[in-house]
N, C-alpha and C. Protein backbone atom coordinates (compact mmCIF):
# COMPACT_ATOMS: atom_id res chain seq x y z
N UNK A 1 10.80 15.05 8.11
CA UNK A 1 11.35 15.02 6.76
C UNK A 1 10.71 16.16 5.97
N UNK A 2 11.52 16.72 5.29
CA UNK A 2 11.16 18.08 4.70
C UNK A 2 10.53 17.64 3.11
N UNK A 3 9.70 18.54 2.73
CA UNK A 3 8.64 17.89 1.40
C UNK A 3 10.10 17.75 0.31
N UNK A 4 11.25 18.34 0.05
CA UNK A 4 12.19 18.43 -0.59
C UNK A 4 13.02 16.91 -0.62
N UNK A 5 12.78 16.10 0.31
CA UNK A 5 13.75 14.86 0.17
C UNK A 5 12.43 14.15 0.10
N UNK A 6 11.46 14.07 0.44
CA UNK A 6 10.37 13.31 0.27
C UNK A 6 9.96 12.59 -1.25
N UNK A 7 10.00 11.22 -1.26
CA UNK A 7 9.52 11.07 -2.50
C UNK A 7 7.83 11.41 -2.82
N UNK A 8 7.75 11.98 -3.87
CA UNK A 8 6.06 11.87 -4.33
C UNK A 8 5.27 10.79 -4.34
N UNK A 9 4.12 11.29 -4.05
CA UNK A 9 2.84 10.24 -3.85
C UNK A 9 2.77 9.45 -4.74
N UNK A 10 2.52 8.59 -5.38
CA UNK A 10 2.02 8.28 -6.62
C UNK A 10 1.42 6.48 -6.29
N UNK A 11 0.67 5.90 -7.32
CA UNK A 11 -0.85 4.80 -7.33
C UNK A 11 0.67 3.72 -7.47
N UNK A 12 0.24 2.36 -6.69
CA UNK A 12 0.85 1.26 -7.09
C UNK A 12 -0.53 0.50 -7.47
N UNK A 13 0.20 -0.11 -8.30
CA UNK A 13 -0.73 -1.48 -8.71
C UNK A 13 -0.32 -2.67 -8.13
N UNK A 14 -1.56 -3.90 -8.58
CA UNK A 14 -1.38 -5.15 -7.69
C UNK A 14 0.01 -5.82 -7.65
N UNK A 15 0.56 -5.65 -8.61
CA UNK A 15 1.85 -6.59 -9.19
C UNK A 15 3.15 -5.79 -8.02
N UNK A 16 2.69 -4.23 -8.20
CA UNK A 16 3.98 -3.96 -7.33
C UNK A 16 3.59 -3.74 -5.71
N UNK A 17 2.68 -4.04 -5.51
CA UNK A 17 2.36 -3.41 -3.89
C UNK A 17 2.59 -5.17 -3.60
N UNK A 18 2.14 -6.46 -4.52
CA UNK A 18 2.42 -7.87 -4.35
C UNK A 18 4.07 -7.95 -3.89
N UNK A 19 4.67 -7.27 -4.94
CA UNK A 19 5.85 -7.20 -4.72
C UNK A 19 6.94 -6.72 -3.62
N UNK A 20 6.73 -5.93 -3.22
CA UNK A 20 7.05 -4.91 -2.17
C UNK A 20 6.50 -5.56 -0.51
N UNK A 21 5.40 -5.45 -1.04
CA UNK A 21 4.96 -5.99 0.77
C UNK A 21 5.14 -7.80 1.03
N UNK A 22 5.54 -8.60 -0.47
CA UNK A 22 5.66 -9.83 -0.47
C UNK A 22 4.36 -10.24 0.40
N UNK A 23 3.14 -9.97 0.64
CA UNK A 23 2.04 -10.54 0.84
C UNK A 23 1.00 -10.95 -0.66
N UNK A 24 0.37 -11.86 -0.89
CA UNK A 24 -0.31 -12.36 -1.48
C UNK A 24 -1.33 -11.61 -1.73
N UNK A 25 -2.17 -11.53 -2.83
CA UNK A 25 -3.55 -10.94 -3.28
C UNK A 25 -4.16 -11.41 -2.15
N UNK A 26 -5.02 -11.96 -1.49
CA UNK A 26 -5.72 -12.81 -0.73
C UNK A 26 -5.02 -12.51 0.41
N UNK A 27 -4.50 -12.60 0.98
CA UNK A 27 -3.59 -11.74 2.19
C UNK A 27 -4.02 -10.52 2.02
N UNK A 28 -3.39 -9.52 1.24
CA UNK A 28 -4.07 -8.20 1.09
C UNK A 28 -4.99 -7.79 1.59
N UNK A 29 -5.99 -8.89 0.89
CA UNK A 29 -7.31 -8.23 0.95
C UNK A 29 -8.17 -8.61 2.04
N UNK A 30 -8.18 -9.86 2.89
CA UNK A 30 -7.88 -10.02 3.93
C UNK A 30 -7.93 -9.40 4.89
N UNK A 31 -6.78 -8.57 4.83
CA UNK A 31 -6.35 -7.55 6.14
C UNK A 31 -6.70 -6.16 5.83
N UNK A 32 -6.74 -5.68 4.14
CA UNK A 32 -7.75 -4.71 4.20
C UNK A 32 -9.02 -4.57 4.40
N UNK A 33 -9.89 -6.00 4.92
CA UNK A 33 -11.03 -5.75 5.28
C UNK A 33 -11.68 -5.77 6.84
N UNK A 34 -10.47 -5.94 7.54
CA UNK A 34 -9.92 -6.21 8.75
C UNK A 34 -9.29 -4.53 9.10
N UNK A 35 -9.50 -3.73 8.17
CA UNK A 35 -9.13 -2.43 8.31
C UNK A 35 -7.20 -2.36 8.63
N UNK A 36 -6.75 -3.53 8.35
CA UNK A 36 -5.01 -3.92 8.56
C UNK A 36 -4.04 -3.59 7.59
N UNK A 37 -4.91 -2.98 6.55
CA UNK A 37 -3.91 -2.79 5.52
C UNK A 37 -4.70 -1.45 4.49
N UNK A 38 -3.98 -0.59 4.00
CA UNK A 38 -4.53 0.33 3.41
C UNK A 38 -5.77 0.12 2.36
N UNK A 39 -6.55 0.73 2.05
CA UNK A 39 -7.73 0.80 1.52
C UNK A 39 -7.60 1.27 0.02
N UNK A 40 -7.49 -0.27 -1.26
CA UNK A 40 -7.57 0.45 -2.56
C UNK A 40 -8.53 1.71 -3.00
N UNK A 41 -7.94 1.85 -3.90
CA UNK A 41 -8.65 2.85 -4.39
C UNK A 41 -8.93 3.16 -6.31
N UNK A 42 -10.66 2.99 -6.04
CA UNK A 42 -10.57 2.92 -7.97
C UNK A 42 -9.96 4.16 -8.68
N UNK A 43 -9.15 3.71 -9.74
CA UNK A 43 -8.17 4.73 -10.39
C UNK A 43 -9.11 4.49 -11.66
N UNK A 44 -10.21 3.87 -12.06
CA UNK A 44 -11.01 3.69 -13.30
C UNK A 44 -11.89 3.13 -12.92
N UNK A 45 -12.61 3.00 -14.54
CA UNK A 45 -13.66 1.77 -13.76
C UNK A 45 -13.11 -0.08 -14.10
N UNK A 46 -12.27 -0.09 -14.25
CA UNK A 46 -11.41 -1.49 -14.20
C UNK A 46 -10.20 -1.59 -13.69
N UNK A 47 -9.49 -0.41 -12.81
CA UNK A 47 -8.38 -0.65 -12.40
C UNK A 47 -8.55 0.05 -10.83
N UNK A 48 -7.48 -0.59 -9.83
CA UNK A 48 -7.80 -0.19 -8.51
C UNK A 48 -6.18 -0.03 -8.22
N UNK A 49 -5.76 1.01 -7.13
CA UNK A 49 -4.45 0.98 -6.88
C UNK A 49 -4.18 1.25 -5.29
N UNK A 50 -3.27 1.27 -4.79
CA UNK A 50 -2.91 1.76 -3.63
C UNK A 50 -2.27 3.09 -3.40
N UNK A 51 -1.99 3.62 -2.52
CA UNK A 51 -1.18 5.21 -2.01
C UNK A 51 -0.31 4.64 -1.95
N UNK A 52 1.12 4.80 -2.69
CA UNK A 52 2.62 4.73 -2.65
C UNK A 52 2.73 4.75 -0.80
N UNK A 53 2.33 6.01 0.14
CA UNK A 53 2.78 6.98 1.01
C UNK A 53 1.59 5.88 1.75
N UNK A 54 0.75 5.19 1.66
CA UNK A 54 0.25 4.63 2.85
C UNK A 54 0.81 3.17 2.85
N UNK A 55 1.24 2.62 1.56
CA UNK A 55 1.82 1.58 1.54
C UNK A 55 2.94 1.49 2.74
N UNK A 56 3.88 2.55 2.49
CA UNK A 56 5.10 2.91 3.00
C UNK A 56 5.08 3.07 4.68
N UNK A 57 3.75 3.83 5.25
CA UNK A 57 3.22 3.46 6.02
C UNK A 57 3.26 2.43 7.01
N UNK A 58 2.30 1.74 6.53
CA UNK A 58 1.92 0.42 6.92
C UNK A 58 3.19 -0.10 7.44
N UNK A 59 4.18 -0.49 6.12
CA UNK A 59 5.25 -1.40 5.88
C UNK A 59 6.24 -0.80 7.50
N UNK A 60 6.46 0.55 7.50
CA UNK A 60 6.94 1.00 8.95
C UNK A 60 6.47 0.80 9.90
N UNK A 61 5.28 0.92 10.08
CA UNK A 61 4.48 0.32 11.40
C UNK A 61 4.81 -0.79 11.27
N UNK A 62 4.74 -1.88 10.45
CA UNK A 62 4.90 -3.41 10.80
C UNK A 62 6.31 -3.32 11.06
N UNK A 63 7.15 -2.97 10.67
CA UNK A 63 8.99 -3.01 10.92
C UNK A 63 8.91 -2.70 12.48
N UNK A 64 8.19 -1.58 12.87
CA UNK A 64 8.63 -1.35 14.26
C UNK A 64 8.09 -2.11 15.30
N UNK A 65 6.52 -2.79 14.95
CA UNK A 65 6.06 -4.13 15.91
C UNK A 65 7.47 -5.11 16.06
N UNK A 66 7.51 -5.31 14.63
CA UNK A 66 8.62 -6.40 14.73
C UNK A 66 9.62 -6.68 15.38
């Protein structure tokens, strides 16, 4: 895929990466410590987010186990 159709990187937060991967806070975190799921990342010192592009990731690798 050429950088031209590619969507840009950009931070999800808990509400939408909850949303999207339909796994639970506690699930999440879980399997990110299990190295199973991408690794937040502090965007402040009170807020933490995910990589749009590793989310997306993940979510393909699990489609193709499946």
């Amino acid at each position: 895929m050429n950088n031209s159709t590619q969507e840009p990187d950009r931070f999800l937060r808990e509400a939408e990466v909850a949303h999207i991967t339909g796994l639970s806070r506690t699930t999440r975190w879980r399997l990110e410590r299990r190295g199973e799921f991408p690794r937040r990342r502090s965007i402040s010192c009170n807020a933490v987010a995910w990589l749009a592009s590793e989310v997306r990731a993940w979510m393909t690798e699990r489609a193709e186990v499946a």
